[in-house]
Protein backbone atom coordinates (compact mmCIF):
# COMPACT_ATOMS: atom_id res chain seq x y z
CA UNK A 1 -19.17 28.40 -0.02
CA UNK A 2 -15.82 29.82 1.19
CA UNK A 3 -14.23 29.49 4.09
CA UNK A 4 -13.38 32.47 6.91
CA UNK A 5 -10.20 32.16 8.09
CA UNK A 6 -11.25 33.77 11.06
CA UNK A 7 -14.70 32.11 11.68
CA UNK A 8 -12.76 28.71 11.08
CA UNK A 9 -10.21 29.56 13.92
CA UNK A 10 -13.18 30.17 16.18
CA UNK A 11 -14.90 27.70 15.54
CA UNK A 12 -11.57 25.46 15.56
CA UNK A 13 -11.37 26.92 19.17
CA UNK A 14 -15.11 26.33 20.49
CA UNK A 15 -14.99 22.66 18.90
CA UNK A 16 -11.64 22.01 20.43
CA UNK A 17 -13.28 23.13 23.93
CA UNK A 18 -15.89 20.96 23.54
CA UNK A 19 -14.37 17.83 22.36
CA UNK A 20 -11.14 17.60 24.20
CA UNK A 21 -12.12 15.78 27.22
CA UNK A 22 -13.67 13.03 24.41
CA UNK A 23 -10.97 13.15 21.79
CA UNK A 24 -9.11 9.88 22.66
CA UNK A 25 -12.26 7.72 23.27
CA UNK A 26 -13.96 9.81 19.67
CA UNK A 27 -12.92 8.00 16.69
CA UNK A 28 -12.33 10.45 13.26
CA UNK A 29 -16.25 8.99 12.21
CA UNK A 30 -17.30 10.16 15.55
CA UNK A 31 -15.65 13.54 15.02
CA UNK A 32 -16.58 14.06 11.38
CA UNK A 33 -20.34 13.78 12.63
CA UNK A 34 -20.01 15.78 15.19
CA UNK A 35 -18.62 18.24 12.63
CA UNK A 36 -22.46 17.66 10.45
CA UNK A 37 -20.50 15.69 8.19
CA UNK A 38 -20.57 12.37 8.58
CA UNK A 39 -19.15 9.28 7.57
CA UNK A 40 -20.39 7.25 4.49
CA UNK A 41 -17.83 5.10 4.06
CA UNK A 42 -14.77 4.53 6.22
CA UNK A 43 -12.21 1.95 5.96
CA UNK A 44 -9.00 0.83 7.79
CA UNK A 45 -7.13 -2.68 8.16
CA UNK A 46 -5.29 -1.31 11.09
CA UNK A 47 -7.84 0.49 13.64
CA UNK A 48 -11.58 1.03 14.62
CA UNK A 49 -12.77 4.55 13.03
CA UNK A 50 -15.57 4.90 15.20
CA UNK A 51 -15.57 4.55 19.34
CA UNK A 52 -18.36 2.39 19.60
CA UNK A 53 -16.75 0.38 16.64
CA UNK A 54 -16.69 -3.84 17.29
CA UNK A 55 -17.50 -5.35 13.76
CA UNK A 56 -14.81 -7.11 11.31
CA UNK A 57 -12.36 -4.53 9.57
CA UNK A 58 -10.95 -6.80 7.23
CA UNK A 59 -10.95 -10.30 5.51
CA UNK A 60 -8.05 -12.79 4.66
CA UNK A 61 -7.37 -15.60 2.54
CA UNK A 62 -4.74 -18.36 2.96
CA UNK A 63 -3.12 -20.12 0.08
CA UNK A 64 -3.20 -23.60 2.01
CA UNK A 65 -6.86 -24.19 1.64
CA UNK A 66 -8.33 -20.98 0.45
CA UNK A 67 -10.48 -20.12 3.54
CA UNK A 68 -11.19 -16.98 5.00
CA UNK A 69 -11.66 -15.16 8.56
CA UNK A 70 -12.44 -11.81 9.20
CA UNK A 71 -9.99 -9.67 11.46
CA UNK A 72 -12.08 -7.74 14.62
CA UNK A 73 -10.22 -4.81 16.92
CA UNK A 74 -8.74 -6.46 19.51
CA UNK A 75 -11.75 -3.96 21.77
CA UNK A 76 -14.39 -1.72 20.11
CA UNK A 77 -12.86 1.13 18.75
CA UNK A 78 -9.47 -0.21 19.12
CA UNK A 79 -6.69 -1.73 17.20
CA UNK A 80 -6.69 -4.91 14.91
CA UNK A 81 -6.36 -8.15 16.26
CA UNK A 82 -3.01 -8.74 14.05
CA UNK A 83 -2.21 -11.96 16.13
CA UNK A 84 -5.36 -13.36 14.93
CA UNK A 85 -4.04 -12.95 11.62
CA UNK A 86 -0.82 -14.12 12.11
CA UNK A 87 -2.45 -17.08 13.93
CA UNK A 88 -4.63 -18.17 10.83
CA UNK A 89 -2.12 -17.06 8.01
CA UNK A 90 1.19 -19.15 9.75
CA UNK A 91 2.87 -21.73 7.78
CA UNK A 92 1.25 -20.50 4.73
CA UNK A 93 0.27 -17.54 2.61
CA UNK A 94 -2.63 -14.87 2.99
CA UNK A 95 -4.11 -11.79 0.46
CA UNK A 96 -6.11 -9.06 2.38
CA UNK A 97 -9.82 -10.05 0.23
CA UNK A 98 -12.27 -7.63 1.56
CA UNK A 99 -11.56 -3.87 3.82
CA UNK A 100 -15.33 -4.18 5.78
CA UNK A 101 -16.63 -0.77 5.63
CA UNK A 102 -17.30 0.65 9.19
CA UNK A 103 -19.86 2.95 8.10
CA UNK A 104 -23.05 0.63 8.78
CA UNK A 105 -23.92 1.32 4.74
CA UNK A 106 -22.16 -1.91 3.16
CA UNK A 107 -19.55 0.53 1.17
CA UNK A 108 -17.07 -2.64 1.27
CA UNK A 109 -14.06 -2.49 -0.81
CA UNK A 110 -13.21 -5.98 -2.82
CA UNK A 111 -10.60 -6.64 -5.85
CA UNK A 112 -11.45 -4.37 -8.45
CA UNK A 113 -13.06 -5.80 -11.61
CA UNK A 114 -11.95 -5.09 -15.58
CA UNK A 115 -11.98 -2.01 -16.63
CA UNK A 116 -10.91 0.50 -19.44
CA UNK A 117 -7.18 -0.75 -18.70
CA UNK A 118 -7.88 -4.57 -17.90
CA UNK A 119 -6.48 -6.12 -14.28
CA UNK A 120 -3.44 -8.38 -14.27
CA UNK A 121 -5.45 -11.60 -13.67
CA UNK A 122 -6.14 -13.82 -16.28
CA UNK A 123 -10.20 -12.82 -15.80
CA UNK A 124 -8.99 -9.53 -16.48
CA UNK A 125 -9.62 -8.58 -11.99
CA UNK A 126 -6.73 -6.83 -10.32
CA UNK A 127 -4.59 -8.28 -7.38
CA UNK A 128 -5.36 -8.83 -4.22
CA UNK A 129 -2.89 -7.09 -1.40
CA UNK A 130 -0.67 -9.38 1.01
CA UNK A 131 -1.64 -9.54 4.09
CA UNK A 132 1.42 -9.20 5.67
CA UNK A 133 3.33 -6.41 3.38
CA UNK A 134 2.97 -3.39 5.57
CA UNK A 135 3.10 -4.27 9.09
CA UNK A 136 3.34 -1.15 11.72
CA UNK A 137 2.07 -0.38 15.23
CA UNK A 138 -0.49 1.84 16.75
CA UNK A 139 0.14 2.79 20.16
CA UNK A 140 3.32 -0.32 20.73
CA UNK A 141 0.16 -2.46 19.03
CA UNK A 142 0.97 -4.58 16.25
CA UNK A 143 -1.22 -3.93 12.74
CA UNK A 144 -1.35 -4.38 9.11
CA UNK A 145 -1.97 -2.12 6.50
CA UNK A 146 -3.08 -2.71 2.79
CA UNK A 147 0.42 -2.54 1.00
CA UNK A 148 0.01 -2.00 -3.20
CA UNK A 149 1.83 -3.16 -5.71
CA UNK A 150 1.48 -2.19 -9.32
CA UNK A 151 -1.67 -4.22 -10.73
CA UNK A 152 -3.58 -4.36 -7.02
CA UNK A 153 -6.40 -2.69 -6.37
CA UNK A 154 -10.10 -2.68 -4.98
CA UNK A 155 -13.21 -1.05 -5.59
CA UNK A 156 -16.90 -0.85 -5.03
CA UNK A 157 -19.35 0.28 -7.88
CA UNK A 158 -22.26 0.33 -6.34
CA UNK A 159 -21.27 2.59 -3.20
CA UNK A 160 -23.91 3.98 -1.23
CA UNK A 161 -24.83 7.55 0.11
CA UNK A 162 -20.99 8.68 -1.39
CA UNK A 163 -21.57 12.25 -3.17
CA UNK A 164 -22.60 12.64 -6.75
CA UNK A 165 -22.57 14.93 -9.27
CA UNK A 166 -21.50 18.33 -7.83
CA UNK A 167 -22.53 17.82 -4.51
CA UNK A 168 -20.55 17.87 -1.33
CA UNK A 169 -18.18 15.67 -0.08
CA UNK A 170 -14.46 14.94 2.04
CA UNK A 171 -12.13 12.13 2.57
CA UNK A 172 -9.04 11.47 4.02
CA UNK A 173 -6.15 9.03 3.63
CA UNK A 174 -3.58 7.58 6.36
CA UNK A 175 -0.56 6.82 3.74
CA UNK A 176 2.86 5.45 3.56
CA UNK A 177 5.05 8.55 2.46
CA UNK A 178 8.04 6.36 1.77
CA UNK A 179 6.16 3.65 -0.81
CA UNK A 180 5.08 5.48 -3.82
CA UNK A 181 5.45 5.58 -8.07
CA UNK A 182 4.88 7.70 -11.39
CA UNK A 183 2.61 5.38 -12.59
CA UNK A 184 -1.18 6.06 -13.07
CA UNK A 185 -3.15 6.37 -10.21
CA UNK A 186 -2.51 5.73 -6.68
CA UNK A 187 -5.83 6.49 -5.19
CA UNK A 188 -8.48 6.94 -2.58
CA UNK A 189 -11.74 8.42 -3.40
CA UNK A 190 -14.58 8.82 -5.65
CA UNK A 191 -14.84 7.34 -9.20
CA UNK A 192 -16.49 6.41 -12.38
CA UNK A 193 -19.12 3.51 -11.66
CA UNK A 194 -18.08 1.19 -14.85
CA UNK A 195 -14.57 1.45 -14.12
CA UNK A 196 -14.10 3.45 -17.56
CA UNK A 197 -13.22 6.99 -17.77
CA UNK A 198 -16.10 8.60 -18.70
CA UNK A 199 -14.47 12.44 -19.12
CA UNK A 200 -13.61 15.29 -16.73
CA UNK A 201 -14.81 15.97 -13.22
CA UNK A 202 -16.07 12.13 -13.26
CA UNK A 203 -13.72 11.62 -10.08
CA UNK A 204 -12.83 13.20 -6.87
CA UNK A 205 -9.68 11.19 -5.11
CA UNK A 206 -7.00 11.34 -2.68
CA UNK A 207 -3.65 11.42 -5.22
CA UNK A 208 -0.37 10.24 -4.12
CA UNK A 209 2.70 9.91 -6.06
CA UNK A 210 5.31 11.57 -8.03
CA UNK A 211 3.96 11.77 -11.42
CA UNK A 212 4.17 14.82 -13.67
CA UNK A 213 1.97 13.75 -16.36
CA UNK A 214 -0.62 16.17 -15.66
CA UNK A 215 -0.17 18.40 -12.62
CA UNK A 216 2.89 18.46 -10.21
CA UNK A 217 4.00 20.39 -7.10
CA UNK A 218 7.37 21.99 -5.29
CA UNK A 219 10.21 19.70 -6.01
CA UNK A 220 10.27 16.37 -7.09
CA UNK A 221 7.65 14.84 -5.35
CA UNK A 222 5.70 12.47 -4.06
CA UNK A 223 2.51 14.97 -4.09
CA UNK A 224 -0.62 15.03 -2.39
CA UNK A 225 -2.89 16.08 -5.56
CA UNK A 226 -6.74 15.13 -6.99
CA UNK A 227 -7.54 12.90 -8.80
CA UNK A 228 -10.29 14.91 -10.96
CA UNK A 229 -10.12 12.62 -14.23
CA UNK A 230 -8.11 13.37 -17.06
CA UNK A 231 -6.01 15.19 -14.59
CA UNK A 232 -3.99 15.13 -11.68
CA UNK A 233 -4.19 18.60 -9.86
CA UNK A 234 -2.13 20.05 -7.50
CA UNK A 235 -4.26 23.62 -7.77
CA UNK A 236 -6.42 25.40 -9.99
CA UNK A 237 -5.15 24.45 -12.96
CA UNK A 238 -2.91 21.33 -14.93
CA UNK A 239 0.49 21.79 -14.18
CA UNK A 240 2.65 23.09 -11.17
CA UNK A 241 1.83 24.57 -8.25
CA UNK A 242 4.87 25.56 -5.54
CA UNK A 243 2.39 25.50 -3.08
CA UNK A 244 2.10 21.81 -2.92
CA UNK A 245 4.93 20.85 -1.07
CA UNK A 246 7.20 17.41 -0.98
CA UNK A 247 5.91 14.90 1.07
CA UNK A 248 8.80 12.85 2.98
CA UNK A 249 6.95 11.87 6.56
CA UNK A 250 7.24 7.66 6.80
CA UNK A 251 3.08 8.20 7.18
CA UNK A 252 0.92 10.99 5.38
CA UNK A 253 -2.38 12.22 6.38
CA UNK A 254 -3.68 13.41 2.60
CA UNK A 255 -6.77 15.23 2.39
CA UNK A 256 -9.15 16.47 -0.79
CA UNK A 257 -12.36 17.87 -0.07
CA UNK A 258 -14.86 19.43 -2.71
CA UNK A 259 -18.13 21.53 -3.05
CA UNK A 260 -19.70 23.73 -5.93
CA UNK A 261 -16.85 25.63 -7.46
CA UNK A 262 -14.89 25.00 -4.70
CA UNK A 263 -11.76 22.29 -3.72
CA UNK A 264 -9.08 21.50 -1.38
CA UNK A 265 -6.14 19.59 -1.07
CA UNK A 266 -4.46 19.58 2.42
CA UNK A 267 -1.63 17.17 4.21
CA UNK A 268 0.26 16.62 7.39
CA UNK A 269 2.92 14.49 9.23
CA UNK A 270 0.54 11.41 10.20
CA UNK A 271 2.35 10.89 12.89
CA UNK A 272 2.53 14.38 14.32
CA UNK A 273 1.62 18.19 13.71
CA UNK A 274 -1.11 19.96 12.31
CA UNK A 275 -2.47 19.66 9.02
CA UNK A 276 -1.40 22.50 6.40
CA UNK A 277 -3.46 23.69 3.62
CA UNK A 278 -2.09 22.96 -0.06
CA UNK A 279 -4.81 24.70 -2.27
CA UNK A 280 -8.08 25.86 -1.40
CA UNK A 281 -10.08 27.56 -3.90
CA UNK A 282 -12.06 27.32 -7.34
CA UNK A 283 -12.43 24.28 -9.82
CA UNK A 284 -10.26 24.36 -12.72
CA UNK A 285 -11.74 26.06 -15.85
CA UNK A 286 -10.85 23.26 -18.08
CA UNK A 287 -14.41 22.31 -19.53
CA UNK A 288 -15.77 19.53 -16.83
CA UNK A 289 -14.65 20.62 -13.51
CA UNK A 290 -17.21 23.27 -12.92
CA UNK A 291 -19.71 21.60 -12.14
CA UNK A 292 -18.92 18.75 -11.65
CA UNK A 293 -20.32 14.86 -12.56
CA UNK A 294 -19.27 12.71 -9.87
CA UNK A 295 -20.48 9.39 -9.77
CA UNK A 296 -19.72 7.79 -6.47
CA UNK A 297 -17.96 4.76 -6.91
CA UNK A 298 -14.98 4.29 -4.42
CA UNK A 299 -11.41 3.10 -5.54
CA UNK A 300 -8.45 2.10 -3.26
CA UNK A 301 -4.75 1.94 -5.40
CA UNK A 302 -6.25 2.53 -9.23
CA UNK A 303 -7.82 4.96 -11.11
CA UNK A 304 -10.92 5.43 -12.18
CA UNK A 305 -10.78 3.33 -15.28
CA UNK A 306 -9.37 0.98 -13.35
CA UNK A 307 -5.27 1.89 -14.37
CA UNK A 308 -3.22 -0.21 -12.32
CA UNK A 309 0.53 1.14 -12.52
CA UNK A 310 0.70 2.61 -8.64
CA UNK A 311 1.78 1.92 -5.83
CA UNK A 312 1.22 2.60 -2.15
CA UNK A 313 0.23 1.79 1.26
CA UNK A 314 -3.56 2.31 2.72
CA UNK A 315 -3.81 2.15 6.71
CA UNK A 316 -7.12 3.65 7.21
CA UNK A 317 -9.26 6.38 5.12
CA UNK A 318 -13.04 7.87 5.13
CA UNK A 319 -15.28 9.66 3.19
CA UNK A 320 -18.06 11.85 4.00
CA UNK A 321 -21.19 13.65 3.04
CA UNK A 322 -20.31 17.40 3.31
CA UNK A 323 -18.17 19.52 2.75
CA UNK A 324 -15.90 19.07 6.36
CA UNK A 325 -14.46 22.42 8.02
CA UNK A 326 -10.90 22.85 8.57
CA UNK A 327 -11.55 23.04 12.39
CA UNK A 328 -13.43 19.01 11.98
CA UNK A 329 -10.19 18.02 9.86
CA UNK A 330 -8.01 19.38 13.09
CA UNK A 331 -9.72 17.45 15.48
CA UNK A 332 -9.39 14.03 13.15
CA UNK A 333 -5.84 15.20 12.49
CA UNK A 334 -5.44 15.05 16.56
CA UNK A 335 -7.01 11.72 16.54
CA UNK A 336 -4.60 10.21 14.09
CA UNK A 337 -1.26 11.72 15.69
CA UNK A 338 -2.79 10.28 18.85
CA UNK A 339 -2.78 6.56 17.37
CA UNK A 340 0.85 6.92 17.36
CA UNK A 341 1.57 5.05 13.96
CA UNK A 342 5.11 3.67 13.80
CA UNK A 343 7.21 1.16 12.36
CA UNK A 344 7.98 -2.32 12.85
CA UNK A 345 10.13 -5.36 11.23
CA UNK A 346 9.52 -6.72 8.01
CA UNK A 347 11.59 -9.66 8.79
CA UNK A 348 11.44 -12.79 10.82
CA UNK A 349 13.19 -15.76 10.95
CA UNK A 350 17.15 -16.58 10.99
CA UNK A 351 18.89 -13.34 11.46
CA UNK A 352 20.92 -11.76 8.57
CA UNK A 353 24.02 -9.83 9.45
CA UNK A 354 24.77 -7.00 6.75
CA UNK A 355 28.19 -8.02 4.76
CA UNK A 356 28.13 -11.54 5.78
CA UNK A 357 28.42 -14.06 2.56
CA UNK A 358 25.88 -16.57 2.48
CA UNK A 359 24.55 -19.69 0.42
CA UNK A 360 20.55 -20.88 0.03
CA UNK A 361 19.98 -24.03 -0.05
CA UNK A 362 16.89 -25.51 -1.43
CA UNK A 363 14.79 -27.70 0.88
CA UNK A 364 12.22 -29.08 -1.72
CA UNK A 365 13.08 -32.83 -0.79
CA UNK A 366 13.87 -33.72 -4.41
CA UNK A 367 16.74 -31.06 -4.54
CA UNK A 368 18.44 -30.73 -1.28
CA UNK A 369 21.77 -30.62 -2.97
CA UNK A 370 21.09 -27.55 -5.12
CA UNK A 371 21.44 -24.33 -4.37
CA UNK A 372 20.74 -20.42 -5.17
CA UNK A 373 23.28 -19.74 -8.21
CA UNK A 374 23.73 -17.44 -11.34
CA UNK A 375 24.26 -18.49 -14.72
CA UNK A 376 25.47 -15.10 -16.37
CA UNK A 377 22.29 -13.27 -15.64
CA UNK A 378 20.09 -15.82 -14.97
CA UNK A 379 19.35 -16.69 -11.58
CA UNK A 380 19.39 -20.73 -10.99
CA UNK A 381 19.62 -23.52 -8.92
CA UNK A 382 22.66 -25.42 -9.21
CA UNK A 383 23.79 -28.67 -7.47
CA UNK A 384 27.12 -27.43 -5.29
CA UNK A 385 29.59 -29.42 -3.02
CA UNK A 386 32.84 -28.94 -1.49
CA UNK A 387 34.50 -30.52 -4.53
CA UNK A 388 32.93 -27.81 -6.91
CA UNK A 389 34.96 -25.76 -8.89
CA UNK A 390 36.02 -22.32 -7.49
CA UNK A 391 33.91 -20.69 -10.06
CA UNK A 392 30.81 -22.59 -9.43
CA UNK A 393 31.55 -21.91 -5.97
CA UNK A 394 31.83 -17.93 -6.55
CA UNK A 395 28.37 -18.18 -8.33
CA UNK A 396 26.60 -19.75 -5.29
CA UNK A 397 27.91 -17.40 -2.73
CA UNK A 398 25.94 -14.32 -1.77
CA UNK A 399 27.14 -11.30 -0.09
CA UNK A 400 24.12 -10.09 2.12
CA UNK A 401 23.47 -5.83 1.77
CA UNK A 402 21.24 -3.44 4.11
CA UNK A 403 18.49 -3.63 1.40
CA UNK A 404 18.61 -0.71 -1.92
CA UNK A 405 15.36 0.10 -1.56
CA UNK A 406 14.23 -0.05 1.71
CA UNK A 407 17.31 -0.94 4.35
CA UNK A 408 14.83 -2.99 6.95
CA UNK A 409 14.92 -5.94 4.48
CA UNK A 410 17.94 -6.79 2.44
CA UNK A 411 19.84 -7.25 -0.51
CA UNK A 412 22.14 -9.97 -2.41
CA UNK A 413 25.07 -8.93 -3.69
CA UNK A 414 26.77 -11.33 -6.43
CA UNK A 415 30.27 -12.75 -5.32
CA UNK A 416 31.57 -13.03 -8.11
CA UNK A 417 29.90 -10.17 -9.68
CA UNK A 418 30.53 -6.83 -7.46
CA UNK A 419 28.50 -4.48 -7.93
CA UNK A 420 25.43 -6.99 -9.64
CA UNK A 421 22.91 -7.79 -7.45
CA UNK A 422 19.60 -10.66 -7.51
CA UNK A 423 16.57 -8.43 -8.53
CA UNK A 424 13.41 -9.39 -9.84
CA UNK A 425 12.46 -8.35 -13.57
CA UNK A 426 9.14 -9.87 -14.82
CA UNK A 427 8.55 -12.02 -12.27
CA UNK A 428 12.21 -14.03 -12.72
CA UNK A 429 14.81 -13.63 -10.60
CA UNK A 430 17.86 -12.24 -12.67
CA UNK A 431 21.49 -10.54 -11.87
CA UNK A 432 21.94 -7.15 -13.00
CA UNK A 433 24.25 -4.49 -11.80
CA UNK A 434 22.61 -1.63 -10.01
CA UNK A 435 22.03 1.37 -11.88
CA UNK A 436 20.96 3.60 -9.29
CA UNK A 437 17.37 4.16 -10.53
CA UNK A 438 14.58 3.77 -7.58
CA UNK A 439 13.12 1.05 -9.51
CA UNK A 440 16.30 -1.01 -9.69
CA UNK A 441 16.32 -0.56 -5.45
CA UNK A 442 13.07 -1.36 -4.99
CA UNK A 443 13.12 -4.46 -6.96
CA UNK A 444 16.90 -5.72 -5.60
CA UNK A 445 15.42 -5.80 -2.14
CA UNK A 446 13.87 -8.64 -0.19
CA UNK A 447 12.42 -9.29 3.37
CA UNK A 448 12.98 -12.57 5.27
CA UNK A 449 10.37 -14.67 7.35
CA UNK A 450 10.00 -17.60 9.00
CA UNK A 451 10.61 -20.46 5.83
CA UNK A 452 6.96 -21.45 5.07
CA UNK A 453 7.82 -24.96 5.33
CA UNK A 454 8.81 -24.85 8.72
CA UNK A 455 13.03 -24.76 7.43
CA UNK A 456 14.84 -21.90 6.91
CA UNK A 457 13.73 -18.87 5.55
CA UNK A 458 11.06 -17.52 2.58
CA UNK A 459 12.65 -14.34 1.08
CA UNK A 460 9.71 -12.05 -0.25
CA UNK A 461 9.95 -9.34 -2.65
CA UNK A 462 9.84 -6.14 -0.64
CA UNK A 463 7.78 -4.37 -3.67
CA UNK A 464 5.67 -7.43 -4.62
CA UNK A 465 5.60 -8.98 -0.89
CA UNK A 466 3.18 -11.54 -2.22
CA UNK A 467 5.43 -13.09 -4.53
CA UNK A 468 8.94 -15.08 -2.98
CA UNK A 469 11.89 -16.33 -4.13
CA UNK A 470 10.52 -19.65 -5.79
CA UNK A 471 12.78 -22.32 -8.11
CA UNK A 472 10.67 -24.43 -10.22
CA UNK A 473 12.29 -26.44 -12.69
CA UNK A 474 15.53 -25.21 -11.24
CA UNK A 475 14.83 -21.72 -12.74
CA UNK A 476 14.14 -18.79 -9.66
CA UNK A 477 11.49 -16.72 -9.97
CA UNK A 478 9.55 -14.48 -7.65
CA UNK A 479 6.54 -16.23 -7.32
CA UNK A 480 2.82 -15.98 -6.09
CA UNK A 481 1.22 -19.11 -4.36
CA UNK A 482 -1.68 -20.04 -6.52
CA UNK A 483 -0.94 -17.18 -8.99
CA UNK A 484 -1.60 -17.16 -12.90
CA UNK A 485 2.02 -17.97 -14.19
CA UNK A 486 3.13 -21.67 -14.38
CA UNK A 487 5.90 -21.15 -11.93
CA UNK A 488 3.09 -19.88 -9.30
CA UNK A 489 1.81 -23.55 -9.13
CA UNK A 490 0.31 -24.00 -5.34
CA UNK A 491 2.07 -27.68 -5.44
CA UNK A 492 4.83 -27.56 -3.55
CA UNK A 493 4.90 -24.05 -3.20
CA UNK A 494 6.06 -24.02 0.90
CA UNK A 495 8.60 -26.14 -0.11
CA UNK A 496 10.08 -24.11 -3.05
CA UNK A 497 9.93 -21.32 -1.72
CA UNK A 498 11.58 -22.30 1.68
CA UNK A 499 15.89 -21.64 1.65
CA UNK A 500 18.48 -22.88 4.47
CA UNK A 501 20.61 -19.71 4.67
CA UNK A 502 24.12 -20.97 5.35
CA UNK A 503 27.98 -19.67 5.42
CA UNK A 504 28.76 -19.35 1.95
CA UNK A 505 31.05 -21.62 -0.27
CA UNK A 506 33.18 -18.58 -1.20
């Protein structure tokens, strides 16, 4: 069925009447059923979707002993308890394991299994988020959101009550606008239930991104599109549609919604305004789409055969049964505005002043004498005194920049080098001279915390925030604690990856 404009503006109006005395106590669960189209699933690692809400949101796991907690609002229907996180993750590392589905139907998301392109894991599983990469507030309160990296992601195959075949369904997506790729798929939303593409109009999934592979919209993007399957769309058809604008708000409410022969893809500033509507009309004619064969698994950073090259932030998302009405999607739109996302450090620790030069020293107890050098382009530990030579000097001495990629974490430019920075390529820590691509930015820039070990600082990839600046076998790499690689060894990984910043010998 289609929607009438006017009808929808009157009932937008009646519905606002109604529910604006309850709006900031409703949750977007609460609204959606209010709206005959409730909830089936509804995640967040940040926030309570439903008033009445008390029950865990999320799960962690710490490196030091490999336990796990679940994170509660700090009230029901409030905001996470992140200082119960930060309580059971200090001194040590933690990966976000399970997002709890609010729902009451058990559609819990956990790290996504093989599929038609295999996970990074040795046993073929994707990775599992950090649980401190995307930190923000809600309302002046501290919270976490699930922060991607290429090669993360989590599913569930066996979802329950989420719409199938052609029938009915919405979802929406809280996003970070500023954390995006081209790569194949950054999504939220329905999907194929063996985590193989099984052919067109098997999915129906929030999109966001910049890739033109299949469909694309005004400018250069990122775009809020569908994921339909064997096609990104932006509109009726593969390929461009100026109607589906540039998104550039730091957070992105992203909507797709879908019934017989009919779609829509919608957006809006997360943080405040109204939503806008990007298409809204018939399914493509491309053999497939009309009708089409949903099958009602749900995927958070992949795609539906499990393709792992995204990357993005998730703070909270739903999906319902029924097709929602724009005037339902205004009052959830409200709802999120009135959390009040914002911003917060990614740092902690020592302070960093901007074109200071500085030195790391390693605090593994073997190597206290060594510090963070360059060999050419290979990134090192060296053993460094007063008595050095200038040159060796020059190589251990580090000119701290506002970071390429994202300028609340940092940079290190070489001293000896201008113009070179430390970036990580394949999990080592190299030098290379900026070539002003987004990917070089993104992958020169790294976020300070409290050293893990209690001295110093840990420096964490900004892009890969659960791998840090490691040395092992006085070789840096950016390393995972526990991970697959050699060089991700748990042994002395607090130690390793724990760095006196100092003045610098040059």
């Amino acid at each position: 069925m289609f929607s009438n404009p006017r009808l929808e503006r009157a009932r937008a109006l009646a519905f606002s009447l109604v529910a604006a005395s309850s709006l900031v106590a409703a949750g977007p669960c609460d609204i959606y059923s209010s709206g005959g189209t409730p909830c089936i699933a509804a995640h967040s690692t940040t926030r309570a979707l439903y008033s009445a809400y008390s029950g865990s949101l999320y799960q962690v796991k710490r490196g030091s002993d490999n336990t796990t907690t679940s994170i509660l609002p700090l009230s029901a229907g409030g905001v996470a308890n992140a200082a119960a996180q930060d309580s059971f993750c200090a001194s040590t590392t933690c990966l976000i394991t399970i997002i709890y589905d609010q729902s009451g139907r058990g559609n819990h998301l956990r790290q996504a299994p093989p599929g038609g392109f295999s996970g990074p894991e040795s046993n073929g599983y994707d990775n599992l988020a950090s649980a401190i990469g995307a930190p923000v507030t809600l309302n002046g309160q501290k919270a976490y959101g699930v922060f991607s990296s290429p090669g993360t992601g989590y599913s569930n195959n066996a979802a329950s009550g989420t719409a199938t075949g052609d029938a009915a369904e919405g979802m929406y997506a809280v996003l970070d606008g500023s954390h995006y790729n081209g790569g194949c798929c950054y999504d939220y939303g329905n999907a194929e239930t063996n985590s193989h593409d099984t052919g067109n109009g098997h999915m129906e999934a929030i999109y966001y991104g910049d890739s033109t592979a299949w469909g694309s919209g005004a400018g250069s993007g990122p775009w809020i599109m569908a994921d339909l399957e064997n096609g990104l769309f932006s509109g009726v058809s593969p390929g461009n549609n100026a109607g589906d604008p540039s998104i550039s708000y730091r957070f992105v409410t992203a909507i797709v919604k879908g019934e017989p022969n009919h779609w829509a893809v919608r957006g809006a500033n997360a943080a405040s305004g109204t939503l806008s509507t990007y298409y809204s009309g018939v399914r493509p004619s491309v053999s497939g789409y009309n009708p089409m064969s949903k099958e009602g698994a749900i995927i958070l950073g992949i795609g539906g055969d499990n393709s792992v090259s995204a990357q993005g932030t998730f703070y909270e998302g739903v999906m319902t049964t029924g097709y929602p009405s724009d005037a339902t999607e205004a009052l959830v739109q409200a709802n999120i505005v009135a959390a009040k996302y914002a911003t917060t450090s990614l740092t902690s620790g020592p302070a960093l002043t901007v074109g200071s030069s500085v030195s790391l020293r390693v605090t593994t107890s073997c190597c206290t004498t060594r510090y963070l050098a360059h060999t050419g382009s290979v990134v090192n530990t060296q053993v460094v005194s007063s008595s050095s030579t200038t040159a060796l000097k020059q190589q251990a001495s580090w000119t701290v920049r506002a970071g390429l990629g994202n300028s609340a974490c940092f940079s290190f430019e070489s001293k000896d080098t201008a113009g070179s920075y430390i970036r990580h390529y394949n999990f080592a820590l190299v030098l290379n001279a900026n070539d002003g691509t987004k990917q070089f930015r993104e992958d020169a820039t790294f976020c300070p915390q409290t050293g893990l070990n209690g001295q110093g600082s840990s420096i964490r990839s900004w892009g890969y925030p659960t791998r840090y600046f490691r040395h092992y076998d006085n070789v840096a790499y950016t390393a995972s604690n526990g991970g697959v690689h050699s060089f991700d060894a748990a042994s002395l990984f607090n130690d390793d990856a724990s760095w006196v910043i100092g003045t610098s010998f040059a």
